[in-house]
Structures are given as C-alpha cells and as structure tokens.
Protein backbone atom coordinates (compact mmCIF):
# COMPACT_ATOMS: atom_id res chain seq x y z
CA UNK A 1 -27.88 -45.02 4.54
CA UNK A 2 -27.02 -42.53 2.18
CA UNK A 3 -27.55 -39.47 4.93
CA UNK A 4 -25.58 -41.07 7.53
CA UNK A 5 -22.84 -41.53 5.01
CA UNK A 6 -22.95 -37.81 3.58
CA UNK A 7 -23.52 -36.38 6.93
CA UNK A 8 -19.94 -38.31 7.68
CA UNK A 9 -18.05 -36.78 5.54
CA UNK A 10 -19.85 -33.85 6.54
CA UNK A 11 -18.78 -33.81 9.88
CA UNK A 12 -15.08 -35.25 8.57
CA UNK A 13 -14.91 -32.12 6.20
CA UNK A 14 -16.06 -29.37 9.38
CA UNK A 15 -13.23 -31.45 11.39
CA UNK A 16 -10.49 -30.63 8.95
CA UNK A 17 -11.50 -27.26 8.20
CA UNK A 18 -11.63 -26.65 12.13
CA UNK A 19 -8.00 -28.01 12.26
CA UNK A 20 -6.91 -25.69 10.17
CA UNK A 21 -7.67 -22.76 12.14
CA UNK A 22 -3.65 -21.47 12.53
CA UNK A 23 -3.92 -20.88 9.16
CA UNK A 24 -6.69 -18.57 9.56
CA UNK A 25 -4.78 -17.15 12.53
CA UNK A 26 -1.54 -16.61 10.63
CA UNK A 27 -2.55 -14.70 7.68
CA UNK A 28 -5.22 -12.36 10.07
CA UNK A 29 -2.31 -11.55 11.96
CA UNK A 30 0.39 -11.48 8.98
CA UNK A 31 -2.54 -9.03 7.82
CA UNK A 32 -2.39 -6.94 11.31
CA UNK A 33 1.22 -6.76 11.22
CA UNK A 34 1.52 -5.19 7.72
CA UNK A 35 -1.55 -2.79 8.04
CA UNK A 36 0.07 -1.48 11.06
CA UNK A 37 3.63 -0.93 9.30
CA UNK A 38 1.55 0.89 6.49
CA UNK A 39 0.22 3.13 9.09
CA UNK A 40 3.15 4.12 10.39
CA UNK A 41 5.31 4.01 7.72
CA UNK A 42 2.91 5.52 4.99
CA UNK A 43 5.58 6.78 2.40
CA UNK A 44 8.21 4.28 3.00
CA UNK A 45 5.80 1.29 2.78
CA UNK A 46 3.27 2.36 -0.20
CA UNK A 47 5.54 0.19 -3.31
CA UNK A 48 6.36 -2.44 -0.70
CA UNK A 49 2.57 -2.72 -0.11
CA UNK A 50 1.97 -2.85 -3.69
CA UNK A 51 3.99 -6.05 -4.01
CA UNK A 52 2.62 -7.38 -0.73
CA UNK A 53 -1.05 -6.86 -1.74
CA UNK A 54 -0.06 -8.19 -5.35
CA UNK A 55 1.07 -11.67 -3.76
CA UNK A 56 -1.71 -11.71 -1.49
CA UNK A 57 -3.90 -11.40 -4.22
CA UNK A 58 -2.64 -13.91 -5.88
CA UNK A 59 -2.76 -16.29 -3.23
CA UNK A 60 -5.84 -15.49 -1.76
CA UNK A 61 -7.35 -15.75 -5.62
CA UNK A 62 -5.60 -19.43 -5.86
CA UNK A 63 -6.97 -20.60 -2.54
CA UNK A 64 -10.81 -18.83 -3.25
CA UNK A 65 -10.11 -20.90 -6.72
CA UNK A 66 -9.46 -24.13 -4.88
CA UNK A 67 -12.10 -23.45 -2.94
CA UNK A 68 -15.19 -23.38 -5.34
CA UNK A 69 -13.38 -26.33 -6.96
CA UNK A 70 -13.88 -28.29 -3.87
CA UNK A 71 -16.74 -27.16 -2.03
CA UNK A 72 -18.95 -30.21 -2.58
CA UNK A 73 -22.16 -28.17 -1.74
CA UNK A 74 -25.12 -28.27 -4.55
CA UNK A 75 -25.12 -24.31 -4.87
CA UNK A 76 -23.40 -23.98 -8.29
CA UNK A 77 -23.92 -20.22 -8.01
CA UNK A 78 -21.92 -19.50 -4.78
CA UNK A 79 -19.27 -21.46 -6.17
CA UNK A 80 -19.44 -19.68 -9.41
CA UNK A 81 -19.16 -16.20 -7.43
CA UNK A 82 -16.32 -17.63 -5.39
CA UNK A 83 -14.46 -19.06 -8.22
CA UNK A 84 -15.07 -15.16 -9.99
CA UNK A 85 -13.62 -13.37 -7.15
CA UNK A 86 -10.74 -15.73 -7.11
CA UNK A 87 -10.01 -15.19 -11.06
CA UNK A 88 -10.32 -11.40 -10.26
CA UNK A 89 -7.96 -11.81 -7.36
CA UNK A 90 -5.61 -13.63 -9.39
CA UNK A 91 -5.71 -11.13 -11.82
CA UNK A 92 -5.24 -8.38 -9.66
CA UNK A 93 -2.64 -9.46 -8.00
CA UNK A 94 -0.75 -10.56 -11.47
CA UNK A 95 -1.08 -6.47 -12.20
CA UNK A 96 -0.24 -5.14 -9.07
CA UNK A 97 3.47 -7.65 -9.05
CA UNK A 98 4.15 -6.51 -12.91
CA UNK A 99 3.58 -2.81 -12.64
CA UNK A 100 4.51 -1.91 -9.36
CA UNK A 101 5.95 1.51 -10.12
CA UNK A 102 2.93 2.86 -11.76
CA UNK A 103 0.76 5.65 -10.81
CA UNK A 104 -1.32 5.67 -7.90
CA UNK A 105 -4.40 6.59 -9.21
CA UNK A 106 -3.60 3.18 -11.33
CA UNK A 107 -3.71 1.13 -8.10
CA UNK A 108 -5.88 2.97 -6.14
CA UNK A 109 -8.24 2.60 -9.08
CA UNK A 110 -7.71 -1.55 -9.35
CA UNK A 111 -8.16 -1.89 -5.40
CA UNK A 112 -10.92 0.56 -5.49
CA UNK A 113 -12.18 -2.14 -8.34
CA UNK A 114 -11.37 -4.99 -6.60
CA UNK A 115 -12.99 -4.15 -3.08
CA UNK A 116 -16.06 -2.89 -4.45
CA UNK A 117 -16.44 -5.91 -6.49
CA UNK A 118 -14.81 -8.30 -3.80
CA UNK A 119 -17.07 -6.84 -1.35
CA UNK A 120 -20.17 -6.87 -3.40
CA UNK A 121 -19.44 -11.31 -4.16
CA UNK A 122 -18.50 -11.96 -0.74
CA UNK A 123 -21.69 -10.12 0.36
CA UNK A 124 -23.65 -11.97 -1.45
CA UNK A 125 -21.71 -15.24 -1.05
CA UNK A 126 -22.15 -14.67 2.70
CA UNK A 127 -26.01 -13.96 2.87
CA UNK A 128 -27.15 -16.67 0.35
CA UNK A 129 -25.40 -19.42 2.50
CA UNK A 130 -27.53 -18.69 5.76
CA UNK A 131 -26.07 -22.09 7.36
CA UNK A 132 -22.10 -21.08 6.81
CA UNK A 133 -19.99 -20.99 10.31
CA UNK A 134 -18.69 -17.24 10.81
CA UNK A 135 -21.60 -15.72 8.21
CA UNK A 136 -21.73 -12.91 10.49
CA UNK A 137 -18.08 -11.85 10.54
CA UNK A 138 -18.03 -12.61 6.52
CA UNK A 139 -20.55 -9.87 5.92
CA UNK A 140 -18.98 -7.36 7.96
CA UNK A 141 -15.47 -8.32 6.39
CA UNK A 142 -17.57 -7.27 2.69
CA UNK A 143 -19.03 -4.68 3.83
CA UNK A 144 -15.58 -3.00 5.10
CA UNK A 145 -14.31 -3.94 1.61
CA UNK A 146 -17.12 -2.33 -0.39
CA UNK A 147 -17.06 0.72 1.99
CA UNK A 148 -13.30 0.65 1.49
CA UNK A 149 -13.41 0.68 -2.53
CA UNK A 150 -15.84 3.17 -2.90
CA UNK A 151 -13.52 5.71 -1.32
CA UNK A 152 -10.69 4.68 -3.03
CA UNK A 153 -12.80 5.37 -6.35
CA UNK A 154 -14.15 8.52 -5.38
CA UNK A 155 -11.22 9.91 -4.64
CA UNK A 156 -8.82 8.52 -7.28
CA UNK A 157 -6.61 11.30 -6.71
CA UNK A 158 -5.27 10.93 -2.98
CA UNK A 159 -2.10 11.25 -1.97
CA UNK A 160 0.17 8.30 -1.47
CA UNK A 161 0.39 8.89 2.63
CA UNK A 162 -3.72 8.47 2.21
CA UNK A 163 -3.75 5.58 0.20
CA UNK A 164 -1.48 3.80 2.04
CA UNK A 165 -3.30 4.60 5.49
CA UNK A 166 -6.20 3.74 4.39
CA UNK A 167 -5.18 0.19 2.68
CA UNK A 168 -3.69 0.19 6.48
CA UNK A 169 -6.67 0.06 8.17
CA UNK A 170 -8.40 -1.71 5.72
CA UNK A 171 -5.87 -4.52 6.22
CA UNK A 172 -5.95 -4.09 10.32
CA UNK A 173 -9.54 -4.63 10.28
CA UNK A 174 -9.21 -7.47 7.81
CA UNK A 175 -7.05 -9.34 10.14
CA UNK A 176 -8.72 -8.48 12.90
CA UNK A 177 -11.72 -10.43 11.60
CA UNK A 178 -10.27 -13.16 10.64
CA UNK A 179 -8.25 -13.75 13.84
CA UNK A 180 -11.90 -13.54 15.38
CA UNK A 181 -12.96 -16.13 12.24
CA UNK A 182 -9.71 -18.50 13.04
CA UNK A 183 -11.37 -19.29 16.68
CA UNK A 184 -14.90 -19.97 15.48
CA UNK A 185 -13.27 -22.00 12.83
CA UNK A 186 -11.29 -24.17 15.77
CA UNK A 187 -14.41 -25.07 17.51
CA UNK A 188 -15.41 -26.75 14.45
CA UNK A 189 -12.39 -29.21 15.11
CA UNK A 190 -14.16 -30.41 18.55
C-alpha cells in the first residue's frame, strides 16, 4: 500500500514539474536573448551583464536552494551538492550586484570560480542520479560550464570585448539547452 501511495505522489510531483515547463522555456530564452545582446554589444553590455548575471545568480542560487530543500529523494548527498551550488550562487551573485564597477579580472576570476565549480557539482549531480529526466542535456550544460571557467581562469587578463563574448556564448548555449530541457520537461505533464 505504501508503494502505490509513494509512487502517487510520484507521478503527482513529475505532473507538476512537467507543467511547469514555460518556466524552463522563459529563462532559456531570457538567457538566449541576453547572450546574443552581449555578443553584439560587447563593450556597451559588459557592467549591464554584471548586474544581470548577479541577479541571475541570485535567483538561480534561491531556486537550486529550494530545490534540495524539497526534493524528497533519499540521496542526502545530491541534495547536499545542490543546496552548495545554490549557497555559492547566492553568494556570487550577492558580489557581482555590490561591486559591479570592479575590475575585470575580479569577475572574470569569480565566474571563472563559479563555472568551474558549478560545472564540476552539476556534473556530478547529473551522473550520480542515472534515473533523472534530461540527465543527458544536464551533463553537457556542466560540461560547457567547466570548459567555460577554465578559460576564464587561465586567462584572467582578457579584455572586456572577450569576456563579455565569451559569457555570450556561454549564456546562448545555456539557453539553448534548457529550451531543449523545457520540452522534455512538458512531456512529463502527459
């Protein structure tokens, strides 16, 4: 009785989830829309993006936060590395919206940080939960992350036309795979 009652909510929680695939839609192509100003608009754009990528950290850390709160699952260490890379986020972001005029080696150095780390935790989130809807697209999505930090933090010194392109891209990509995410997500609502 017990199964039939936990696969219920089960089935109840994919349902929801699945419904709210628009909001996986929105922010992939919120995230399109941006990356592509960046990439045209390099110079003009780099202390806007700063304060862009400094609320979506913060968000995104809040929501990753609410996430590992809620995720009923018995795996206490994905939701450990889930809640971390939320607190990081979070923190990030916090840095990026209070010093927005600062060098940027300073925040090429805390995104190089960030993806590398982000990358690494969702990696590993990603593979350890073999059974997770979109696992696939999650992996590549840390992998562009981690690829994406380490040449921020090799070359600490780039110019602000660089940076910003590259954050570009990184973000086009970003949203590219999650618009791909939001309609496996939506079949979950069938």
């Amino acid at each position: 009785m017990a199964d039939v009652v936990a696969g219920t909510r089960s089935d109840d929680m994919l349902e929801q989830i699945g419904r709210s695939w628009g909001w996986i839609l929105f922010f992939g192509v919120a995230s399109i829309v941006v990356g592509g100003l960046v990439v045209a608009r390099p110079r003009d754009t780099i202390y806007a993006f700063a304060i862009f990528i400094g609320i979506w950290l913060f968000i995104s850390g809040l929501v990753r936060i609410v996430m590992a709160i809620a995720d009923t699952t018995p795996t206490g260490g994905t939701r450990i590395l889930i809640a971390f890379l939320g607190l990081l986020s979070v923190l990030v972001g916090v840095i990026f919206l209070r010093h927005t005029f600062e060098t940027i080696g300073t925040l090429g150095f805390l995104i190089g940080i960030f993806w590398v780390i982000g990358g690494l935790v969702e990696f590993f989130s990603a593979y350890s939960d073999k059974e997770s809807a979109g696992r696939g697209w999650r992996l590549v999505i840390a992998l562009l992350g981690f690829a994406a930090g380490i040449v921020t933090l090799v070359y600490p010194h780039m110019t602000v036309d660089i940076l910003a392109i590259i954050m570009g891209i990184w973000l086009i990509l970003f949203g590219l795979m999650q618009v791909l995410l939001s309609f496996q997500v939506r079949k979950l609502a069938a």
